[in-house]
Protein backbone atom coordinates (compact mmCIF):
# COMPACT_ATOMS: atom_id res chain seq x y z
CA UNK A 1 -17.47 15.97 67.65
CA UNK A 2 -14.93 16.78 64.89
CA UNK A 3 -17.52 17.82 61.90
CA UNK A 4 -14.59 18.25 59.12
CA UNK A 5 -10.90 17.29 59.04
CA UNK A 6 -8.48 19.07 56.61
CA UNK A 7 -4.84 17.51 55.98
CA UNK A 8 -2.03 18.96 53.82
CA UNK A 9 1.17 17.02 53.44
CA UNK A 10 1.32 14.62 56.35
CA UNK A 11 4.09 11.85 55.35
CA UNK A 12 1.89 10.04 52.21
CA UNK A 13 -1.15 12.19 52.31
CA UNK A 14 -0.77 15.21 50.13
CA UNK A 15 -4.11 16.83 50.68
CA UNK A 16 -6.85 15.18 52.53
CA UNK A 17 -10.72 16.77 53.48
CA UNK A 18 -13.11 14.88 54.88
CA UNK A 19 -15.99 15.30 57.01
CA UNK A 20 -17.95 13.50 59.59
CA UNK A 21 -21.16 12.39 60.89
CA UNK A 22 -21.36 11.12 64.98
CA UNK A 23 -21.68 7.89 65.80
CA UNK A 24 -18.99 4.85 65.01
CA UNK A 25 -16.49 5.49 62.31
CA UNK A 26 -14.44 2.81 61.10
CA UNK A 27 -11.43 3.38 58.71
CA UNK A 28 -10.30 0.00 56.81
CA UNK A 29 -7.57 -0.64 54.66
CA UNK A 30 -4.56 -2.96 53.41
CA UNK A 31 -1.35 -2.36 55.57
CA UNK A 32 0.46 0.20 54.86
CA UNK A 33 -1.62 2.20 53.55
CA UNK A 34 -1.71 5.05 55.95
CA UNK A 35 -4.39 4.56 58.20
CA UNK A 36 -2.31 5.08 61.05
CA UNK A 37 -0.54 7.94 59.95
CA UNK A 38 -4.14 9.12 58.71
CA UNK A 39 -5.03 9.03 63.15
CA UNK A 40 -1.50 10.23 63.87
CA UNK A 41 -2.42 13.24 62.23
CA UNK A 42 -5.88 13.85 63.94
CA UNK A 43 -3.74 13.38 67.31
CA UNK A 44 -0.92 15.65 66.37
CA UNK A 45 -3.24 18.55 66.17
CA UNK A 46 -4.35 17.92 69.72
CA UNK A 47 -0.57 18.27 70.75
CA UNK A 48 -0.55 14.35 70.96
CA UNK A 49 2.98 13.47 69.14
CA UNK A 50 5.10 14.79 67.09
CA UNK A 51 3.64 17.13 64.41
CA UNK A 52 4.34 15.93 60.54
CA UNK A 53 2.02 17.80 58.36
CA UNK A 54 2.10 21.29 56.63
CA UNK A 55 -1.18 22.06 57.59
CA UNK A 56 -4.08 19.76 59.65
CA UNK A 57 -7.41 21.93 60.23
CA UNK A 58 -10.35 20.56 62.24
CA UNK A 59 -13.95 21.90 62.99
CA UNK A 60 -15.19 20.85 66.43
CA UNK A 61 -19.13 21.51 67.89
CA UNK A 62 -18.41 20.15 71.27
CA UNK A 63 -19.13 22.86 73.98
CA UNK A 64 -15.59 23.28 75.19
CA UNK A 65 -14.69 24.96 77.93
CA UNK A 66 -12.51 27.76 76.39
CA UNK A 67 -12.21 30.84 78.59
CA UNK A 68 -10.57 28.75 81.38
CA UNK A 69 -7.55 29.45 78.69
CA UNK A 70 -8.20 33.13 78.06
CA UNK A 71 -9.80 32.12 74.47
CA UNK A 72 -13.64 33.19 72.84
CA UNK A 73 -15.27 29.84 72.73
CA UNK A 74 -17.25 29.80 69.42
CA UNK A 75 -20.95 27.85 68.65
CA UNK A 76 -17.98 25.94 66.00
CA UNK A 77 -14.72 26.18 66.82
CA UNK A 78 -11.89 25.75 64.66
CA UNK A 79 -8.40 23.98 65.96
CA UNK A 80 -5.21 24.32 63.26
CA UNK A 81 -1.88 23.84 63.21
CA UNK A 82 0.45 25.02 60.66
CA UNK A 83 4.10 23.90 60.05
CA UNK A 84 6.66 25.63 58.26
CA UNK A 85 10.36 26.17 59.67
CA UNK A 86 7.96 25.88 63.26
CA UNK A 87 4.85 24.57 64.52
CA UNK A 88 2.28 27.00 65.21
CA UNK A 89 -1.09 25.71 67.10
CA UNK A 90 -4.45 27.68 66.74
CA UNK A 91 -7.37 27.75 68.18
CA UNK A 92 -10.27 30.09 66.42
CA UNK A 93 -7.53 32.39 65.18
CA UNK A 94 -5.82 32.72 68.33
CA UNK A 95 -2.19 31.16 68.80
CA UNK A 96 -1.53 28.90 71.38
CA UNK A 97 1.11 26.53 72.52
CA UNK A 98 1.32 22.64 72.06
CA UNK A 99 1.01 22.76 76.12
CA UNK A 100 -2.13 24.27 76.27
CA UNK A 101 -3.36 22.68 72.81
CA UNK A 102 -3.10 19.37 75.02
CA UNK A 103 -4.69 20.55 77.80
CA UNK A 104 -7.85 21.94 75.66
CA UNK A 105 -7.88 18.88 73.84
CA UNK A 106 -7.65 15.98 77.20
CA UNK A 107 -11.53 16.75 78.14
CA UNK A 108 -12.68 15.72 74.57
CA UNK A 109 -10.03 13.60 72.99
CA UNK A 110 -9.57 10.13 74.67
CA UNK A 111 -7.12 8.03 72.63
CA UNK A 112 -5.72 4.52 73.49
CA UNK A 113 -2.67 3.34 72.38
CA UNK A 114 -1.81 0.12 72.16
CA UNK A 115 -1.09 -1.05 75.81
CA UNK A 116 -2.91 1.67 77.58
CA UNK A 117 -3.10 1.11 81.64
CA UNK A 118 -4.72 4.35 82.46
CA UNK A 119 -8.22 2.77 82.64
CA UNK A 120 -6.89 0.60 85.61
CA UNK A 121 -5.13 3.17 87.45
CA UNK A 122 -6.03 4.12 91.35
CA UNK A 123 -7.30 7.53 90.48
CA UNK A 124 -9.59 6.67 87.30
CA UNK A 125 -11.22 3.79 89.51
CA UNK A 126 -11.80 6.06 92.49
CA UNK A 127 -13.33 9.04 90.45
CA UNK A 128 -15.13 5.88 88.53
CA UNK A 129 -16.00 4.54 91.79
CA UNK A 130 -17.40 7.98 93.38
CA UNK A 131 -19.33 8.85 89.88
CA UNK A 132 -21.16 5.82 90.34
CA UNK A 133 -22.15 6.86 94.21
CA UNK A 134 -22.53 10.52 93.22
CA UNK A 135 -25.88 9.10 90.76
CA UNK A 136 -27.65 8.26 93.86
CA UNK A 137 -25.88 10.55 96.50
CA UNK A 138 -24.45 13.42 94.74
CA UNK A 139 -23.86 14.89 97.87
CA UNK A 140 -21.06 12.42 97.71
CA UNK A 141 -19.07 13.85 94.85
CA UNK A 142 -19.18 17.20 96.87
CA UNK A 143 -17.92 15.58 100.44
CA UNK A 144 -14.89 13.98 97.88
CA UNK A 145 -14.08 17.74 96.53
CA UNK A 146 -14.18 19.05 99.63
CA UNK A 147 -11.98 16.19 101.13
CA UNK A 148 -9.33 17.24 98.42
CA UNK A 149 -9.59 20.64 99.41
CA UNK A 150 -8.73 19.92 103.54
CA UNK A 151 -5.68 17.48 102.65
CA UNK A 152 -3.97 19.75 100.37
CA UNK A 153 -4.35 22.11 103.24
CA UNK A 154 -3.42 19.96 105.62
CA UNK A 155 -0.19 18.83 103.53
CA UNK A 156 0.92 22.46 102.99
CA UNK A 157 1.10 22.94 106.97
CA UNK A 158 2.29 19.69 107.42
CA UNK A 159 5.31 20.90 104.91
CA UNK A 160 5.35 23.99 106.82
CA UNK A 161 6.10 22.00 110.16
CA UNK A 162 8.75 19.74 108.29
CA UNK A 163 10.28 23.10 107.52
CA UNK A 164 10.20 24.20 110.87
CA UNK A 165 11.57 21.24 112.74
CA UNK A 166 14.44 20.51 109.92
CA UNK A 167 15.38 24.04 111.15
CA UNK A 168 15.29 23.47 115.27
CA UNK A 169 17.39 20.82 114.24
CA UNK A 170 20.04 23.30 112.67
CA UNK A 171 18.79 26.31 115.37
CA UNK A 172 21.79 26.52 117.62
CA UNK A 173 23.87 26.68 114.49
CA UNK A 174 21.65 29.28 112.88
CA UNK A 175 21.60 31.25 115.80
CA UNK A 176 25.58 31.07 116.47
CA UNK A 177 25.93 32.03 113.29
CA UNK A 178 24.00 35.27 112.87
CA UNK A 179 24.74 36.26 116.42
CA UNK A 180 28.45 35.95 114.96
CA UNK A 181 27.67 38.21 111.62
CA UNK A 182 25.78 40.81 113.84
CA UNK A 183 28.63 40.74 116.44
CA UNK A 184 31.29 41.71 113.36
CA UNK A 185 28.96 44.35 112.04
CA UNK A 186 28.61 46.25 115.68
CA UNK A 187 31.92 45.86 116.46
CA UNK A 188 32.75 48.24 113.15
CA UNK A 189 29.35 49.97 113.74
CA UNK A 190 29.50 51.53 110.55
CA UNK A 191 27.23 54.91 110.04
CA UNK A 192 25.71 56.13 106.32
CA UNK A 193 28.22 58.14 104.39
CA UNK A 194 31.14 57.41 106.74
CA UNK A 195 32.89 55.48 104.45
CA UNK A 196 32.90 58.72 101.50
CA UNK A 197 34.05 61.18 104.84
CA UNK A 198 37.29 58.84 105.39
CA UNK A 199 38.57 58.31 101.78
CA UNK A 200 38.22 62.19 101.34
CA UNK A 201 40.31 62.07 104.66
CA UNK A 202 42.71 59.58 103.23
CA UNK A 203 43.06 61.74 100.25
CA UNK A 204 43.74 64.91 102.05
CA UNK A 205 46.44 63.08 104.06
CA UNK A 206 48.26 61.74 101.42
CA UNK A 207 48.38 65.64 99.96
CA UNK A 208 48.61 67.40 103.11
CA UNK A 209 52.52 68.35 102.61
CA UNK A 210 51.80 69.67 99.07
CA UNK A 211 48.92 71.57 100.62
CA UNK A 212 50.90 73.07 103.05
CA UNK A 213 53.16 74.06 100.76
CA UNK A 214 51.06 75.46 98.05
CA UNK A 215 49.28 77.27 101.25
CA UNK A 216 52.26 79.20 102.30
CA UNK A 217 53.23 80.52 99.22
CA UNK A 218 49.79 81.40 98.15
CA UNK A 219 49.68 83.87 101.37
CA UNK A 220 51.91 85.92 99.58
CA UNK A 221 49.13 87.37 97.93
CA UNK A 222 48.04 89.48 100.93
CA UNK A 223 50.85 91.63 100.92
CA UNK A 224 49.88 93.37 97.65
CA UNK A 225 46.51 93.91 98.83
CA UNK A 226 46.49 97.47 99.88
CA UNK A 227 48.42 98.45 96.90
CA UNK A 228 45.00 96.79 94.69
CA UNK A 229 42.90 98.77 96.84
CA UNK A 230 44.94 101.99 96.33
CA UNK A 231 45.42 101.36 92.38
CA UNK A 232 41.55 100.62 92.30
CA UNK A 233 40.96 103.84 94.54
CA UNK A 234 43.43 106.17 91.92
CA UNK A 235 41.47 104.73 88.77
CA UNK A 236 37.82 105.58 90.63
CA UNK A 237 36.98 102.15 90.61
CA UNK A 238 34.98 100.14 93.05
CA UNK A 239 37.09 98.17 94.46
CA UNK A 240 34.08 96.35 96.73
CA UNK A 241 34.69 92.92 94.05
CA UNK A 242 37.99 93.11 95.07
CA UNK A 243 37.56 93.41 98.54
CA UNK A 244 34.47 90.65 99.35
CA UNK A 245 37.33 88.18 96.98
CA UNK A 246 40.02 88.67 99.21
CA UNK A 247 38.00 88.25 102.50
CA UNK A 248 36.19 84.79 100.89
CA UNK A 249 39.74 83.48 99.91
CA UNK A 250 41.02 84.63 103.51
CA UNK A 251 38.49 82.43 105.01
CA UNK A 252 39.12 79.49 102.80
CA UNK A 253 42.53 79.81 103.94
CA UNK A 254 41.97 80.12 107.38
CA UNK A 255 39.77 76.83 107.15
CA UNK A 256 42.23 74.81 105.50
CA UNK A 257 44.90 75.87 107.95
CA UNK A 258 42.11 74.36 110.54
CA UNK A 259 41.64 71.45 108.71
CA UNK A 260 45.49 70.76 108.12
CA UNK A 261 45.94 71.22 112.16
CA UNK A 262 42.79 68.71 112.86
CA UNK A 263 45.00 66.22 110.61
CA UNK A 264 47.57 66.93 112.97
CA UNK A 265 45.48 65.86 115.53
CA UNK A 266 44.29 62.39 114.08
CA UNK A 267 45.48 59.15 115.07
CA UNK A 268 46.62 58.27 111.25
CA UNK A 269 46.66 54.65 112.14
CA UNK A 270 43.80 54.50 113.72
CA UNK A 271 41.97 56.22 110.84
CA UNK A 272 43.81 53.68 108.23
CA UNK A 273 42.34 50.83 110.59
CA UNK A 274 39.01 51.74 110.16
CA UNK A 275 38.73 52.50 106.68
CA UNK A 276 40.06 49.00 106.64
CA UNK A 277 37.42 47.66 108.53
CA UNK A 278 34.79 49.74 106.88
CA UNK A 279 36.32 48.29 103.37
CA UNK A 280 36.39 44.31 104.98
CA UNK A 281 32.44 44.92 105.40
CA UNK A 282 31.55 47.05 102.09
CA UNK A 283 33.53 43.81 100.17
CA UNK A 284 31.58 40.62 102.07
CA UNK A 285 28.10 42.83 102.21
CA UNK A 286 27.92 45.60 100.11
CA UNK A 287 27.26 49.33 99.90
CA UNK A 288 26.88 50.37 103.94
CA UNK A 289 23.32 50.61 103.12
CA UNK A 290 23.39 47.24 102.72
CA UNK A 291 25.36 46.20 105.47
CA UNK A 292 22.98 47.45 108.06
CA UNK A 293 20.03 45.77 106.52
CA UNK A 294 21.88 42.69 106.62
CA UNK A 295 22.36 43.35 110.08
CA UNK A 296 18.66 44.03 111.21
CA UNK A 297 17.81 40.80 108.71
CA UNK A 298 20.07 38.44 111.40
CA UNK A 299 18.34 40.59 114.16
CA UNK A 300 15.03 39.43 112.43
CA UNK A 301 16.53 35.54 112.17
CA UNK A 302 17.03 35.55 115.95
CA UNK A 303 13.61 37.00 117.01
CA UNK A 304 12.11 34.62 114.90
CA UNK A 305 14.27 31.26 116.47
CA UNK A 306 13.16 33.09 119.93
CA UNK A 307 9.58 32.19 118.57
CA UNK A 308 10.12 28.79 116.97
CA UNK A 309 9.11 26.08 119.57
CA UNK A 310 6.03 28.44 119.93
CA UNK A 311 5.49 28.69 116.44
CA UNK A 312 5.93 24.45 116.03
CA UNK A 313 3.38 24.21 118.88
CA UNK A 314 0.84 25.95 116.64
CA UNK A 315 1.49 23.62 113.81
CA UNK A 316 1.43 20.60 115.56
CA UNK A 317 -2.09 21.56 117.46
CA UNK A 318 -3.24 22.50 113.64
CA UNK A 319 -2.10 19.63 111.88
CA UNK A 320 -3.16 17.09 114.46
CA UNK A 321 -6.80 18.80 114.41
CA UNK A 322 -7.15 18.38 110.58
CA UNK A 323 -5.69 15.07 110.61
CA UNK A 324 -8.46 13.99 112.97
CA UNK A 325 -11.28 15.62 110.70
CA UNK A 326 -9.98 13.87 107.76
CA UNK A 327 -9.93 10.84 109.17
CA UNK A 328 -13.63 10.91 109.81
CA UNK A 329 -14.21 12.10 106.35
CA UNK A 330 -12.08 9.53 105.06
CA UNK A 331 -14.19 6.61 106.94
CA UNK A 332 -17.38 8.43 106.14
CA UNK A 333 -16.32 8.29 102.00
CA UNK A 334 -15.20 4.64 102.09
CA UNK A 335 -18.04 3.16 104.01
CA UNK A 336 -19.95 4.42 101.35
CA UNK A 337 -16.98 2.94 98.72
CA UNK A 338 -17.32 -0.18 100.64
CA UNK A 339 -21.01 -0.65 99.56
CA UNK A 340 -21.00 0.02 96.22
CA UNK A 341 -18.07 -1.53 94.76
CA UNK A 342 -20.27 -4.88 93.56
CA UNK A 343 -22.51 -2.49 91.98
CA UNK A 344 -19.07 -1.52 89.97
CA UNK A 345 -18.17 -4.84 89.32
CA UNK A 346 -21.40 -5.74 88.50
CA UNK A 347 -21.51 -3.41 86.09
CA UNK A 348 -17.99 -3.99 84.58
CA UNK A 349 -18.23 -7.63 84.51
CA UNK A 350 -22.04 -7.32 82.51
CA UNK A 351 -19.38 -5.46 79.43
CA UNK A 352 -17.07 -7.99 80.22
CA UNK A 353 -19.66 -10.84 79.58
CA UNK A 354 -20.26 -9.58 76.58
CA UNK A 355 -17.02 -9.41 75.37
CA UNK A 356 -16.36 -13.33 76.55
CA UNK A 357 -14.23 -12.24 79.15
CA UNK A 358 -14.06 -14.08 82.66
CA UNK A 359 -15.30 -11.84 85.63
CA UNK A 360 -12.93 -9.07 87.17
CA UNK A 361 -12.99 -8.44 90.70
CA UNK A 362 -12.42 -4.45 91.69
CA UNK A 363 -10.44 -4.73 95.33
CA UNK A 364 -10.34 -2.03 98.28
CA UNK A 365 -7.72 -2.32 100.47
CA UNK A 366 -6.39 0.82 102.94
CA UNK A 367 -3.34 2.77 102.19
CA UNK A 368 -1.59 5.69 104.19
CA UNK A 369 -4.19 9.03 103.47
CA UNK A 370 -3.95 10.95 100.64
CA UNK A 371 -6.20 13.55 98.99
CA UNK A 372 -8.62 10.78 97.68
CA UNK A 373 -8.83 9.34 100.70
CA UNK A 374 -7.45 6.03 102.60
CA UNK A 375 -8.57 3.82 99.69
CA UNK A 376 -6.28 1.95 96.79
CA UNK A 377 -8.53 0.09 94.34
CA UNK A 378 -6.74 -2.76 92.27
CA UNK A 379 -8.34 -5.02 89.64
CA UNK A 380 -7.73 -9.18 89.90
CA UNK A 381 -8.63 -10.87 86.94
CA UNK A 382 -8.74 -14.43 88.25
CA UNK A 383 -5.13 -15.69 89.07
CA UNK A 384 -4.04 -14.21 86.21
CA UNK A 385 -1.59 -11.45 86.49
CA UNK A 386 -3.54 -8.23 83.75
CA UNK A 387 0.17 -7.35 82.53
CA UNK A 388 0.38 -11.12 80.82
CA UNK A 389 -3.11 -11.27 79.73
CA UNK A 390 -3.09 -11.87 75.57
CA UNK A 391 -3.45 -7.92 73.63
CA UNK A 392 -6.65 -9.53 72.86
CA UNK A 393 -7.72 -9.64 76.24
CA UNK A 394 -6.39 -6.81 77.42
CA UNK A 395 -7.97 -4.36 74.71
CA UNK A 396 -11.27 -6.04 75.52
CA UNK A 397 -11.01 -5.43 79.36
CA UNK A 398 -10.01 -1.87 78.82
CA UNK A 399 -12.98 -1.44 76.69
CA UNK A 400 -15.52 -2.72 79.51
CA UNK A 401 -13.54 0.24 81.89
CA UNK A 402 -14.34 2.87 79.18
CA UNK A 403 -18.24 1.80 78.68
CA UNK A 404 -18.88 1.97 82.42
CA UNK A 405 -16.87 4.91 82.59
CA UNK A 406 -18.93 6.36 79.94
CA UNK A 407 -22.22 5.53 81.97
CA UNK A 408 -21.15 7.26 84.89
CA UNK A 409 -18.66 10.01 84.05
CA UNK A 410 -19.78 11.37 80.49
CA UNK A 411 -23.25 12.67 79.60
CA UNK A 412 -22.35 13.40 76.07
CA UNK A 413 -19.67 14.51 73.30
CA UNK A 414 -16.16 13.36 73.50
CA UNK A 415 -14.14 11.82 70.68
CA UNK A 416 -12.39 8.38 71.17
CA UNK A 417 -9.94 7.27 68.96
CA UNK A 418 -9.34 3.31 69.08
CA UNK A 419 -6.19 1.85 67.25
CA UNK A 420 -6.91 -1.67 66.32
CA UNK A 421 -8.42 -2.45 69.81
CA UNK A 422 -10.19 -5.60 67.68
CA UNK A 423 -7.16 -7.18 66.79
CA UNK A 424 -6.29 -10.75 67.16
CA UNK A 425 -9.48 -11.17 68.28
CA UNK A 426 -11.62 -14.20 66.72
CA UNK A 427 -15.16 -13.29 64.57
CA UNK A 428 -17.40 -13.87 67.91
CA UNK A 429 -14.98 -11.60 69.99
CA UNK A 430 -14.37 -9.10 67.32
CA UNK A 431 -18.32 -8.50 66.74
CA UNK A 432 -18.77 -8.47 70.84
CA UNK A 433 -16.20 -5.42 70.65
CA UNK A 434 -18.25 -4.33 67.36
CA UNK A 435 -21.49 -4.34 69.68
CA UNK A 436 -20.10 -2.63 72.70
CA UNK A 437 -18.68 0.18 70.53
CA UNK A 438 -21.86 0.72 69.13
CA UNK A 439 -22.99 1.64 72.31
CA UNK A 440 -20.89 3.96 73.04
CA UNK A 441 -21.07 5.60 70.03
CA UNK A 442 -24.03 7.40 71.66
CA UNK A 443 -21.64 9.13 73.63
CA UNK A 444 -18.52 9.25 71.89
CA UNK A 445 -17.75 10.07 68.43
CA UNK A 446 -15.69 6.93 67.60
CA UNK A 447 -12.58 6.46 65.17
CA UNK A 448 -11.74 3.02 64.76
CA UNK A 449 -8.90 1.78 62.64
CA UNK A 450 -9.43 -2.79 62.41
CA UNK A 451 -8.52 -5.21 59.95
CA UNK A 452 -11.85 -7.51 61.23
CA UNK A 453 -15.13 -7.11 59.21
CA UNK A 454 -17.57 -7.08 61.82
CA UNK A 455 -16.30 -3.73 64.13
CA UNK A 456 -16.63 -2.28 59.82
CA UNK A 457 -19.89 -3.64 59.59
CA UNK A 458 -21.03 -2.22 62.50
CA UNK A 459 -19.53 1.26 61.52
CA UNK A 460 -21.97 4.47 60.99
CA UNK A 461 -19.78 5.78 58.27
CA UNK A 462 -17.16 3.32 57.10
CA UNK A 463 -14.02 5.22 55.05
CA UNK A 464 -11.31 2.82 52.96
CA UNK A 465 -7.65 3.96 52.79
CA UNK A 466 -5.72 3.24 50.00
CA UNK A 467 -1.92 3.92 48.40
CA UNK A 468 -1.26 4.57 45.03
CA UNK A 469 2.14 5.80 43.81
CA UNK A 470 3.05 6.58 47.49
CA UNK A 471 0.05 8.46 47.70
CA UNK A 472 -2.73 7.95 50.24
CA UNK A 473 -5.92 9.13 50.35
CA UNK A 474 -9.43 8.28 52.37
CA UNK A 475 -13.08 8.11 50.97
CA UNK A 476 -16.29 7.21 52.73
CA UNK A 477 -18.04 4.34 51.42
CA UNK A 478 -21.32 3.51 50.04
CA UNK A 479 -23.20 -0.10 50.64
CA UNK A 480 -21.87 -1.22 47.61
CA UNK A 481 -18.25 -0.60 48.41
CA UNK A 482 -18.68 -1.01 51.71
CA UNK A 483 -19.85 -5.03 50.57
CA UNK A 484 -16.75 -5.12 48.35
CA UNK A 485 -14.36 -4.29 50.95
CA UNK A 486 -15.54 -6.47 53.86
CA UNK A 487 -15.46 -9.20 51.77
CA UNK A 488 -11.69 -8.61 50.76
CA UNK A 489 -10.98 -8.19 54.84
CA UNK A 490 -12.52 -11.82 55.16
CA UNK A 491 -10.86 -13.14 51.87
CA UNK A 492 -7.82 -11.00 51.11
CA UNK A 493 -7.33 -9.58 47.71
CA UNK A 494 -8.68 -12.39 45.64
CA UNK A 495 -12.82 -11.92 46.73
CA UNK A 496 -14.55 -15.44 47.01
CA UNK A 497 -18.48 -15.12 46.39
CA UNK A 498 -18.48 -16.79 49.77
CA UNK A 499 -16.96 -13.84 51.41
CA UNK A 500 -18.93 -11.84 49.71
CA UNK A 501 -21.84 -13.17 50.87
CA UNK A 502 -21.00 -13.11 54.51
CA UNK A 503 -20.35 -9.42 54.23
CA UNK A 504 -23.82 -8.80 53.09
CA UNK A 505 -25.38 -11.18 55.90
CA UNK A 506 -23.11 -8.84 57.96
CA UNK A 507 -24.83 -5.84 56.97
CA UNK A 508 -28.12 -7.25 56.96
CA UNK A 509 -28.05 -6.56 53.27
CA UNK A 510 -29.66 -10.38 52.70
């Protein structure tokens, strides 16, 4: 439950602090006050709509399940936010994003706005549906788990086959194509660091006349050789320096004049072909590296379309065998569906009959599998179509979903916050809502904004909010006030004695 709310600076509020008991809370005012803007604020911190305050703080003693966001779950635990040029969410000191704010915040806050279908929805019936079974065969709720568990594996290799045949559909196309880009790369059959040997061939041609050149007239230097030697000899000098020089340069000479002849040998064109080539590959693929691991890739590609029909055989045998074990499971979970959807409706309609509603009727019907099973649940209320039933109606409906769903899918804690869900109700109707919220206020911590008197009377803690100067601001009331202000919701402003008195026979005070 949320044990203390703190509010700086949302829209007319400048500084709000309140704190709260469980049970039913009902929050009363004129309109326009700010009692909406007063819940918008509770939501906002949850990551439920836009954020307007400075600063919203609230203390929460639910056991929530924390760690499964990497955060220290507290015996209290405190959830901020704080808005500057940004918002900033926290939860006990630790920073988190409006995201994951949301998703902490969906297994205790329940909110419905004002034309809500998400009680009526396939899924929320079904898990409704199977919580009810799972009280007197929880081995049920287990079978339904597991059920998920084989279809999403089931639909992952039935993806994986899709995959496969989209592709034998494009497989003589595939395998034309790398046989083509394999084919271009042998034909050039490039080798590692051949392309660096042929530029520095390339560059050697294109100076081999200035080579030559420089060559011949750097011989010259032989022929003063032995007169080095003999000047080194006269001096006493060792002239071995001299000597091992002359040799290395010798050599180098020799092996350039080598080199310069193998150039005479080459087939110029031919070499300027193939540093073409080499250069056509480098540009589509890369670095020659590259190219041959492209190459041995497509080799891969047409090993693995050589396995492909056996591959698909595989999948097909797999998928076919799961399909036929979900099946059974399927039939096994909605037999068991099949005999316990009165109970359901027997149970919604008892809320319903309450509220002076006319029966619902909760209908099965079989649609293609999915992960919940082959069943689609649908509610008929009467002939009437439920998306041009009255608000009136419609809130009161929703509210028999959410007090079965509370029997059978919550054992305790949980905050719901209710929006006017009483209004343009009559006094009969509007205390039958009164009644069933009571109820469920064992479960839920309940904030309910309503203009009617009897949901107030039936409040735990009842809190007024009130404008002055563009400023709003909430206080709990005592029996006195509380008197006071149900007889101005039954009256308006000017307070007869008679609506005075039927606030007091509402709260049993006479």
């Amino acid at each position: 439950m949320i044990e203390r709310l703190y509010i700086k600076n949302q829209l007319s509020f400048k500084e709000c602090d309140l704190k709260f008991e469980n049970g039913l809370m009902a929050f009363t005012g004129p309109s326009g006050a700010g009692k909406s803007v007063f819940m918008q604020a509770i939501l906002s911190l949850f990551g439920h709509g836009e954020a307007n305050a400075s600063v919203v703080e609230a203390t929460i003693t639910d056991n929530i399940d924390l760690e499964t966001f990497g955060l220290e779950n507290d015996e209290i635990n405190i959830f901020k936010y704080v808005k500057t040029k940004s918002t900033r969410y926290f939860v006990n000191a630790g920073s988190v994003s409006k995201k994951i704010m949301s998703e902490i915040s969906k297994g205790f806050i329940n909110y419905l706005s004002v034309r809500d279908s998400e009680e009526f929805e396939n899924e929320r019936l079904i898990t409704l549906l199977d919580a009810l079974i799972g009280k007197k065969t929880p081995l049920h709720v287990k079978e339904v788990e597991e059920f998920k568990e084989l279809f999403l594996e089931y639909k992952k290799v039935k993806e994986k086959l899709e995959i496969i045949e989209e592709k034998e559909r494009k497989i003589e196309e595939l395998k034309e194509f790398a046989s083509f880009e394999i084919a271009k790369i042998d034909e050039v059959s490039p080798k590692i660091g051949e392309d660096e040997e042929l530029m520095s061939f390339k560059r050697s041609l294109s100076k081999k006349e200035k080579i030559e050149e420089s060559l011949n007239s750097a011989n010259s230097i032989f022929d003063s050789e032995s007169s080095v030697s003999e000047f080194l000899n006269l001096i006493e000098k060792d002239s071995t320096f001299f000597d091992e020089s002359m040799n290395e340069l010798r050599a180098i000479i020799e092996d350039e004049r080598e080199r310069l002849s193998d150039l005479e040998d080459q087939d110029v064109e031919s070499l300027l072909e193939r540093i073409e080539k080499i250069s056509s590959l480098k540009s589509r693929y890369g670095s020659i590296e590259e190219i041959l691991e492209y190459r041995d890739k497509k080799k891969q590609e047409l090993e693995e379309y050589a396995n492909i029909s056996f591959e698909k055989e595989k999948l097909i045998q797999s998928c076919k065998e799961q399909l036929d074990i979900l099946v059974q499971k399927a039939e096994t979970i909605s037999q068991r569906r099949d005999k316990s959807i009165s109970i359901l409706n027997t149970k919604i309609n008892s809320y319903l009959d309450m509220l002076y509603m006319p029966e619902v009727n909760l209908l099965k019907s079989e649609i293609e599998l999915n992960e919940w099973g082959k069943d689609f649940l649908h509610v008929e209320l009467g002939r009437v179509n439920i998306k041009k039933i009255s608000s009136g109606e419609y809130n009161r409906l929703r509210l028999a979903f959410i007090a079965t769903t509370s029997e059978y899918l919550l054992d305790s804690g949980g905050v719901l916050i209710l929006d006017e869900i009483d209004a343009n109700l009559s006094g009969k109707e509007s205390m039958s809502v009164a009644k069933v919220l009571k109820q469920l206020s064992q479960k839920y911590q309940i904030f309910a904004i309503s203009h009617q008197p009897q949901l107030s009377s039936q409040a735990d803690c009842h809190f007024l909010v009130t404008k002055d100067q563009n400023q709003s601001q909430v206080s709990l009331l005592n029996k006195e006030q509380r008197i006071v202000e149900l007889a101005r919701m039954v009256s308006g402003e000017e307070v007869s004695s008679e609506a005075t008195v039927f606030a007091q026979k509402l709260l049993n005070v006479i």
